[in-house]
N, C-alpha and C. Protein backbone atom coordinates (compact mmCIF):
# COMPACT_ATOMS: atom_id res chain seq x y z
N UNK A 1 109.70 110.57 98.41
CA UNK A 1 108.49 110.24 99.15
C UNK A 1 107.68 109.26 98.30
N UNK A 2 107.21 108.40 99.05
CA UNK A 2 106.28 107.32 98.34
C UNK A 2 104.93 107.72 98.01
N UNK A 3 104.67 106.77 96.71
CA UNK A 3 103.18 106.98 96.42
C UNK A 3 101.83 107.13 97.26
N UNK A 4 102.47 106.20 98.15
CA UNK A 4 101.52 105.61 99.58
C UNK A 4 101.60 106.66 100.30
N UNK A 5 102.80 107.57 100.62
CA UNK A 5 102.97 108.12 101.67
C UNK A 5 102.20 109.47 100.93
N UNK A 6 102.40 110.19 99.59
CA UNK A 6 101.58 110.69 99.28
C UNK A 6 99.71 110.77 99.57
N UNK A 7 99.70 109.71 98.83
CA UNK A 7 97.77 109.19 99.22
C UNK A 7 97.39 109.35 100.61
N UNK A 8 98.54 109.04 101.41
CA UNK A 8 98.16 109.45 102.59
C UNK A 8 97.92 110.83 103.35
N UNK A 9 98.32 111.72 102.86
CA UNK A 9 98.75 113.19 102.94
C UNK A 9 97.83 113.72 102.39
N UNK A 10 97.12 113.14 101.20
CA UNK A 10 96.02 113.96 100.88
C UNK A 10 94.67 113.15 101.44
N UNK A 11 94.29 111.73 101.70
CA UNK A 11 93.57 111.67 102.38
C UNK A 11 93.61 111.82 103.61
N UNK A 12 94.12 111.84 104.42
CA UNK A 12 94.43 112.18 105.87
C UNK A 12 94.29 113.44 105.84
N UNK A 13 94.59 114.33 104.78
CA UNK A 13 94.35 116.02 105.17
C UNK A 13 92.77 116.23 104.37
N UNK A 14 92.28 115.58 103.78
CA UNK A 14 90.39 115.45 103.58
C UNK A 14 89.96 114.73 105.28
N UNK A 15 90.42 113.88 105.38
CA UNK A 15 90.10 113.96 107.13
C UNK A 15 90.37 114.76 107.85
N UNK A 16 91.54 115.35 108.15
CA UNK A 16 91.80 116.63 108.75
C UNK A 16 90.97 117.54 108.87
N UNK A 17 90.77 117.97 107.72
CA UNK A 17 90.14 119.36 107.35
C UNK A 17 88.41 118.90 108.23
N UNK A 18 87.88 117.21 107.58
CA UNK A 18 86.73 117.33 108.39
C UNK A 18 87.10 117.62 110.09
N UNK A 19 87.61 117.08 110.36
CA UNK A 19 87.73 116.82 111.96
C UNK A 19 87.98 118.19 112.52
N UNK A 20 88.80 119.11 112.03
CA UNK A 20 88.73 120.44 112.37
C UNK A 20 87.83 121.49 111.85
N UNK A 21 87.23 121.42 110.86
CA UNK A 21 86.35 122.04 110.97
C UNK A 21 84.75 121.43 111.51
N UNK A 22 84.53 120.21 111.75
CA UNK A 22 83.02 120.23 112.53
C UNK A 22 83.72 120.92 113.76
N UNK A 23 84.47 120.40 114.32
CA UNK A 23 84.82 120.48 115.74
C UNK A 23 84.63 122.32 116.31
N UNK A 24 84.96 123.16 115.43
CA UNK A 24 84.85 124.78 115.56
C UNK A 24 83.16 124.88 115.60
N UNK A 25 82.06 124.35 115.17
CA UNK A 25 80.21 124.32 115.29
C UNK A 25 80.39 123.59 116.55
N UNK A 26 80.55 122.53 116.63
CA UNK A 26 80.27 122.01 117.95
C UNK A 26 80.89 122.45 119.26
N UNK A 27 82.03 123.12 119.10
CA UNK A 27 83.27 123.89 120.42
C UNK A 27 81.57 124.74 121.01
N UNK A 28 80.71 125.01 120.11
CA UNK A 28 79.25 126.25 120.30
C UNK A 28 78.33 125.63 121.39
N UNK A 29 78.68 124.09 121.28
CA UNK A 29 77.13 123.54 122.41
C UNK A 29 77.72 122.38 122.90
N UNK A 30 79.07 122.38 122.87
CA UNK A 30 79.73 121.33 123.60
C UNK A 30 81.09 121.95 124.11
N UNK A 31 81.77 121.38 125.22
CA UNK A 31 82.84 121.31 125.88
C UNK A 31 84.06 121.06 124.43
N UNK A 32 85.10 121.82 124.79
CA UNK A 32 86.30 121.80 124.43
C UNK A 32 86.85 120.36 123.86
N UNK A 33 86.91 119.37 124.79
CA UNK A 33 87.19 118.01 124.86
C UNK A 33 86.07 117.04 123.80
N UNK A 34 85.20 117.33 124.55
CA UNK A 34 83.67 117.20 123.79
C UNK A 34 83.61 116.82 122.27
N UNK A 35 83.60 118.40 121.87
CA UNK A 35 83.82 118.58 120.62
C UNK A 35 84.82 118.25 119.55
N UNK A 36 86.06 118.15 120.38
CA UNK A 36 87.11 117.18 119.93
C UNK A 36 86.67 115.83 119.60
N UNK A 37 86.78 114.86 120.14
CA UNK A 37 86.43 113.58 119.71
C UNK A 37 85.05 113.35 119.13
N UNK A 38 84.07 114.33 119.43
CA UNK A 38 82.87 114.18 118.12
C UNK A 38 83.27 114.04 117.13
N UNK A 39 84.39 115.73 116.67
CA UNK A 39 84.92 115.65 115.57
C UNK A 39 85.66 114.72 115.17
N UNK A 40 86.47 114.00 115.76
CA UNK A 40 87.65 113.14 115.82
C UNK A 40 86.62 111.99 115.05
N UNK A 41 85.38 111.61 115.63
CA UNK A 41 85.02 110.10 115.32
C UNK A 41 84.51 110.54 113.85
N UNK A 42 83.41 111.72 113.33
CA UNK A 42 83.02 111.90 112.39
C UNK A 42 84.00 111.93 111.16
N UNK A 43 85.27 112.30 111.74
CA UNK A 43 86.23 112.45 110.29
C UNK A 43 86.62 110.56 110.04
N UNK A 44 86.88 110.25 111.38
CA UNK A 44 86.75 108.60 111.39
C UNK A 44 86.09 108.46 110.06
N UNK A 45 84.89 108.34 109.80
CA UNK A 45 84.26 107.63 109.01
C UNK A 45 84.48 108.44 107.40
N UNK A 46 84.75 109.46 107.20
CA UNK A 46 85.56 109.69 106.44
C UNK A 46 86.84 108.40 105.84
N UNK A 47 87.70 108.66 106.84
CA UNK A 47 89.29 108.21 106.69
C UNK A 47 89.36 107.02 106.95
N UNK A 48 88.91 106.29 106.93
CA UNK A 48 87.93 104.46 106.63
C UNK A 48 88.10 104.56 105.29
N UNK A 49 87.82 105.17 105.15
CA UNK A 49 86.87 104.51 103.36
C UNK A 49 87.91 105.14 102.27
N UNK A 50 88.43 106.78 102.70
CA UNK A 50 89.86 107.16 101.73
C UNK A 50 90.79 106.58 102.26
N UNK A 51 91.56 105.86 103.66
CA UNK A 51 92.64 105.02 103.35
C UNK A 51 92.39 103.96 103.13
N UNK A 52 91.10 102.77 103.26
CA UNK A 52 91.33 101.93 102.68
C UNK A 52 90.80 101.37 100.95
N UNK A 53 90.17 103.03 100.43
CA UNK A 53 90.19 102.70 98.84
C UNK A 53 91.33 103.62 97.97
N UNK A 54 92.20 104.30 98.73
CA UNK A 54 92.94 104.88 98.10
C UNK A 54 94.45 105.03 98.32
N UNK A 55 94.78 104.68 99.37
CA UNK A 55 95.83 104.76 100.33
C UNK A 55 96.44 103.08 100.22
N UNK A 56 95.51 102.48 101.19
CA UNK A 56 96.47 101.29 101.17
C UNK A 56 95.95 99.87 100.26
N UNK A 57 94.86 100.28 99.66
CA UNK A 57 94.19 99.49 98.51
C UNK A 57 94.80 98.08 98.07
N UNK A 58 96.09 98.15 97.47
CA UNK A 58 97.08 97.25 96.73
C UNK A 58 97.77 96.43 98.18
N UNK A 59 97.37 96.65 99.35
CA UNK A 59 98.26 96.06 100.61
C UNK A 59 97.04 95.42 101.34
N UNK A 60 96.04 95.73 101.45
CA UNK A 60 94.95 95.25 101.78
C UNK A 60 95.05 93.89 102.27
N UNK A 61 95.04 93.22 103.59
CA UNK A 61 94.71 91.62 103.91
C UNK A 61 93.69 92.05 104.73
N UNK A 62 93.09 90.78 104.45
CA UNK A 62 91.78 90.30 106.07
C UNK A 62 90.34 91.17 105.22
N UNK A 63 89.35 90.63 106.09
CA UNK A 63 88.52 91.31 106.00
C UNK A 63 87.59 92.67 106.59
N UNK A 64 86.76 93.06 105.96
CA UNK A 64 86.23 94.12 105.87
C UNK A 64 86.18 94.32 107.51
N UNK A 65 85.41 93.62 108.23
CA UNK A 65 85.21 93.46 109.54
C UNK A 65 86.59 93.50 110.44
N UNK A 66 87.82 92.89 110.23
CA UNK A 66 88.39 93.00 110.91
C UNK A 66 89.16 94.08 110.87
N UNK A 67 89.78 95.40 109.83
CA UNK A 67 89.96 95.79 109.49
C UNK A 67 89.22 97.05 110.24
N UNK A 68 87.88 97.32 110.26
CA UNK A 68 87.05 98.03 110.57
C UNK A 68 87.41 97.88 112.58
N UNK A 69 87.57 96.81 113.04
CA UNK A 69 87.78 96.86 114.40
C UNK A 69 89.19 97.23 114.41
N UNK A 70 90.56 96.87 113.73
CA UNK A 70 91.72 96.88 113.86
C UNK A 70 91.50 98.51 114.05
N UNK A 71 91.05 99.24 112.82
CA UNK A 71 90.75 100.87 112.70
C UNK A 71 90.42 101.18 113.54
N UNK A 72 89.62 100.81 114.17
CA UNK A 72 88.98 101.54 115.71
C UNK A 72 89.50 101.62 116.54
N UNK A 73 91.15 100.34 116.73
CA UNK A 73 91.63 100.05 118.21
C UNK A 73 92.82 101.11 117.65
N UNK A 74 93.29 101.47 116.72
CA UNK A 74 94.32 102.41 116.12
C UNK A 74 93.91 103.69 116.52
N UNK A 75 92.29 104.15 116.13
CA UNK A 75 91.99 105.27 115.87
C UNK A 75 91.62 105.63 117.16
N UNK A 76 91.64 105.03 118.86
CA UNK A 76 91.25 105.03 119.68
C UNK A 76 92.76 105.95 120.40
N UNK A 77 93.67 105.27 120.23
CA UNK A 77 95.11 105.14 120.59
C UNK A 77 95.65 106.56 119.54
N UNK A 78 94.86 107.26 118.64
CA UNK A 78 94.95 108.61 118.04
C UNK A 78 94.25 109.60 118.48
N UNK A 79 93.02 109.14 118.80
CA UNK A 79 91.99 110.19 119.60
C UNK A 79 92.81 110.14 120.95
N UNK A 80 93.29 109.71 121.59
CA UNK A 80 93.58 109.76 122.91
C UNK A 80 94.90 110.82 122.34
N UNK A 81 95.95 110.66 121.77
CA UNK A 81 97.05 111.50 121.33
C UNK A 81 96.45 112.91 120.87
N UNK A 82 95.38 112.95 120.13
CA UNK A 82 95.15 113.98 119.39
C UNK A 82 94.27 114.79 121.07
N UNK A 83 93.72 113.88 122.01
CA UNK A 83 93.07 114.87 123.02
C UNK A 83 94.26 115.50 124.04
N UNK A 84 95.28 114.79 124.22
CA UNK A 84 95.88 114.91 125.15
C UNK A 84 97.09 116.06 124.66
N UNK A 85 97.65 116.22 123.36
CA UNK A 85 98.74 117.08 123.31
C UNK A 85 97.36 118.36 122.91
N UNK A 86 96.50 118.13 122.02
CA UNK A 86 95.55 119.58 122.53
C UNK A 86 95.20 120.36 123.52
N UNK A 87 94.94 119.28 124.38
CA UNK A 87 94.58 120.11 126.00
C UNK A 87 96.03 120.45 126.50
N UNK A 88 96.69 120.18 126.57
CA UNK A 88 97.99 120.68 126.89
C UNK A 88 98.24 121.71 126.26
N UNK A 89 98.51 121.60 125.04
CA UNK A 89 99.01 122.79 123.77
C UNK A 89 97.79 124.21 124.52
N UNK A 90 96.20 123.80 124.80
CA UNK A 90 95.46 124.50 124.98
C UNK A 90 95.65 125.68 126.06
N UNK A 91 95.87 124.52 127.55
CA UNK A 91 96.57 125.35 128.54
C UNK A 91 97.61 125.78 128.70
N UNK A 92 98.56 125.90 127.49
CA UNK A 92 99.92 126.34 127.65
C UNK A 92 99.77 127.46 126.90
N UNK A 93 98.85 127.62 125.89
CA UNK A 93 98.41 128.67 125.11
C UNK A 93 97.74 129.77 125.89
N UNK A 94 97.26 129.39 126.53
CA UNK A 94 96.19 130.05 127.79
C UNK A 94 96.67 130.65 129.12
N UNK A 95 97.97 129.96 129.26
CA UNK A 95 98.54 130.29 130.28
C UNK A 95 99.77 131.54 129.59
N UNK A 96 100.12 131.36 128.62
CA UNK A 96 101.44 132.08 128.46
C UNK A 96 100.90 133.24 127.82
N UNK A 97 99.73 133.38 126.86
CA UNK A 97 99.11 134.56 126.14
C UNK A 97 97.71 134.19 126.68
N UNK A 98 97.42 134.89 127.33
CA UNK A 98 96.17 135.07 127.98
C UNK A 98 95.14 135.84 127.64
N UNK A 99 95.47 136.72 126.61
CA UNK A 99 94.88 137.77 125.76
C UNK A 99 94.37 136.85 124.53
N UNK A 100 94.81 135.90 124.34
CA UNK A 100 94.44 134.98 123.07
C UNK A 100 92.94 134.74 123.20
N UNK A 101 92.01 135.00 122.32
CA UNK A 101 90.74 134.45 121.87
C UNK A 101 90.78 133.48 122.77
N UNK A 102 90.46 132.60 122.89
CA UNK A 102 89.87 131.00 123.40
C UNK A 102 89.27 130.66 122.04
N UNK A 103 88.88 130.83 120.72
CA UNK A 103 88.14 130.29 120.10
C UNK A 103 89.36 129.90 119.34
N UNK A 104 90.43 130.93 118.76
CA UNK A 104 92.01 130.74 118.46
C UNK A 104 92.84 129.78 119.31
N UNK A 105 92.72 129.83 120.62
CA UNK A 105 93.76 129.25 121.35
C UNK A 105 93.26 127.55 121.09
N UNK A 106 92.00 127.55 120.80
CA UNK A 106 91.29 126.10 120.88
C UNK A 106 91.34 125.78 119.44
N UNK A 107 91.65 126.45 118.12
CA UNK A 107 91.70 125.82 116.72
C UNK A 107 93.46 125.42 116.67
N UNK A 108 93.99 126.56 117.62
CA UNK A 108 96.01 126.49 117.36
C UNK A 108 95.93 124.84 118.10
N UNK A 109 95.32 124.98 119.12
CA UNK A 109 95.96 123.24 119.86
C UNK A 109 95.68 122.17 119.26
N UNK A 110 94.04 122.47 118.77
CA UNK A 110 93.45 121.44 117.85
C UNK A 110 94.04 120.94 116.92
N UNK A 111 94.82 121.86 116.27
CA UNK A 111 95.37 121.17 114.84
C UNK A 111 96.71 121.21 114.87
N UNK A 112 97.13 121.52 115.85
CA UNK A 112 98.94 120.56 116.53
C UNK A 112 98.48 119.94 116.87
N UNK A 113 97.58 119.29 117.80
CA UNK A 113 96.86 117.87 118.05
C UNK A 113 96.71 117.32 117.11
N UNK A 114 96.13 117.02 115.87
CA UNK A 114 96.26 116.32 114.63
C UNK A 114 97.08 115.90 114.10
N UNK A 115 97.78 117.23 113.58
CA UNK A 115 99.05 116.98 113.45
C UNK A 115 99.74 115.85 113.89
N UNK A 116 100.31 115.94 115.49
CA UNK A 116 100.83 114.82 115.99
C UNK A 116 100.09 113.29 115.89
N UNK A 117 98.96 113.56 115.93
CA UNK A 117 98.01 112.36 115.98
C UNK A 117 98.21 111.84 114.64
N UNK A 118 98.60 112.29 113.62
CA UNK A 118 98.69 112.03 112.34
C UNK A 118 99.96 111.01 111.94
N UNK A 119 100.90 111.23 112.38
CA UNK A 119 102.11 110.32 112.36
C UNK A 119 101.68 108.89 113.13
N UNK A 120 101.29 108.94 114.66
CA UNK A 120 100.81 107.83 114.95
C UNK A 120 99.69 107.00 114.01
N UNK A 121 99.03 107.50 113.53
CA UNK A 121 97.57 106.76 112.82
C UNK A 121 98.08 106.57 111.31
N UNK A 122 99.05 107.07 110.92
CA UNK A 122 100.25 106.70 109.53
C UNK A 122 100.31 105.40 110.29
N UNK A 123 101.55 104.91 111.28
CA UNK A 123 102.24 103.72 111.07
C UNK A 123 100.72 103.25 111.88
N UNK A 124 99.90 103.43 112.12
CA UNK A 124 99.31 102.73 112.71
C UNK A 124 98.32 101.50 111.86
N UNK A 125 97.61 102.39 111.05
CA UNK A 125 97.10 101.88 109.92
C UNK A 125 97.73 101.22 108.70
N UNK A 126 99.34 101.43 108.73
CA UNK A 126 99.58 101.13 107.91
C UNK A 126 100.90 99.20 108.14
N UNK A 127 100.75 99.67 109.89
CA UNK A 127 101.67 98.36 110.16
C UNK A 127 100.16 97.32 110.79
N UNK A 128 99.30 97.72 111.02
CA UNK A 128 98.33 97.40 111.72
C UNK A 128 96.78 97.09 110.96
N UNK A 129 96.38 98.24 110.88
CA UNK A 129 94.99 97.69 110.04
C UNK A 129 94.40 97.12 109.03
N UNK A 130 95.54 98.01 108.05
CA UNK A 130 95.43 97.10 106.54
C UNK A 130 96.89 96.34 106.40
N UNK A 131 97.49 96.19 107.16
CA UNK A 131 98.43 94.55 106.83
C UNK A 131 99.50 95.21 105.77
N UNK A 132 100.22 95.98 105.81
CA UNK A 132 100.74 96.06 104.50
C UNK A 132 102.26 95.54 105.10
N UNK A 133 102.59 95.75 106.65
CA UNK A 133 103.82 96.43 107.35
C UNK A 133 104.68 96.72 106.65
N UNK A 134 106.34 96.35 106.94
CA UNK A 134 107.28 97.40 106.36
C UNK A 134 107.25 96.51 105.07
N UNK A 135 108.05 97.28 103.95
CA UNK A 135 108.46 96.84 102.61
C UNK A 135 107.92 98.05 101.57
N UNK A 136 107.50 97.28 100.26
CA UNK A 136 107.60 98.20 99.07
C UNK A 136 106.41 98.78 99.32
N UNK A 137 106.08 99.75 98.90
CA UNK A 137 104.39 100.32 99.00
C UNK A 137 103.80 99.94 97.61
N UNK A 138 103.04 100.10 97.44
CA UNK A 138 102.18 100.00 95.93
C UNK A 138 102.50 101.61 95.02
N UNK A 139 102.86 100.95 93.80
CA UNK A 139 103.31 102.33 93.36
C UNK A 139 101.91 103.32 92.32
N UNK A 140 100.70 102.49 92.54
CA UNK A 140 100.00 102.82 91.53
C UNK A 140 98.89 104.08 92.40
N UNK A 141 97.97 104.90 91.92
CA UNK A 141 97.15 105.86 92.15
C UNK A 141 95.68 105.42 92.43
């Protein structure tokens, strides 16, 4: 496994961790969906700033600005993945164990939603926002 692909694993799971846990306070005064992409955008601004000072640093083209929109049209095309296999995962959870919490059935989908959303927003950011596409990664920390 690569250095890169490392850095990514641990910043992406410091985003993670934000995005799933605001999202469990807000599930309290917002909709299911809702509270998802609140969370989704707040870890955003997180995972800006650890993949592009720690992650893809040494691959870096373009500027700050474009970079920042490229991120958004990536991270748009992840929020949509991360809402859509949740609500699914949600009602399939709901439908098959029906005895399940709802507060459980809504953290289990949430974070198989990430999960998956996580592989897309890997090549996404990494063929796409910061310019690195395929080849050597940077081997440094």
């Amino acid at each position: 496994m690569s250095n890169e692909v490392v850095r990514f694993l641990i910043a992406g799971g410091t985003a993670t961790a934000i995005n799933w846990l605001t999202r469990i306070p807000l599930s309290l005064v917002l909709s299911f969906e809702s509270a998802l992409l609140t969370a989704y955008g707040l870890s955003m601004l997180a995972s800006f700033w650890l993949y592009r000072a720690f992650v893809f640093r040494g691959a870096s083209r373009g500027s700050l600005r474009g970079q920042v929109g490229l991120f958004l049209a990536v991270n748009a095309v992840g929020a949509g993945v991360v809402l859509a296999v949740s609500t699914v995962v949600l009602d399939g959870l709901t439908g098959l164990l029906p005895a399940l919490r709802p507060s459980v059935a809504e953290a289990l989908a949430h974070g198989l939603g990430i999960a998956v959303g996580a592989v897309a927003n890997y090549l996404g950011h990494r063929l796409v926002t910061f310019g690195s596409g395929p080849g050597p990664a940077p081997q440094s920390l």
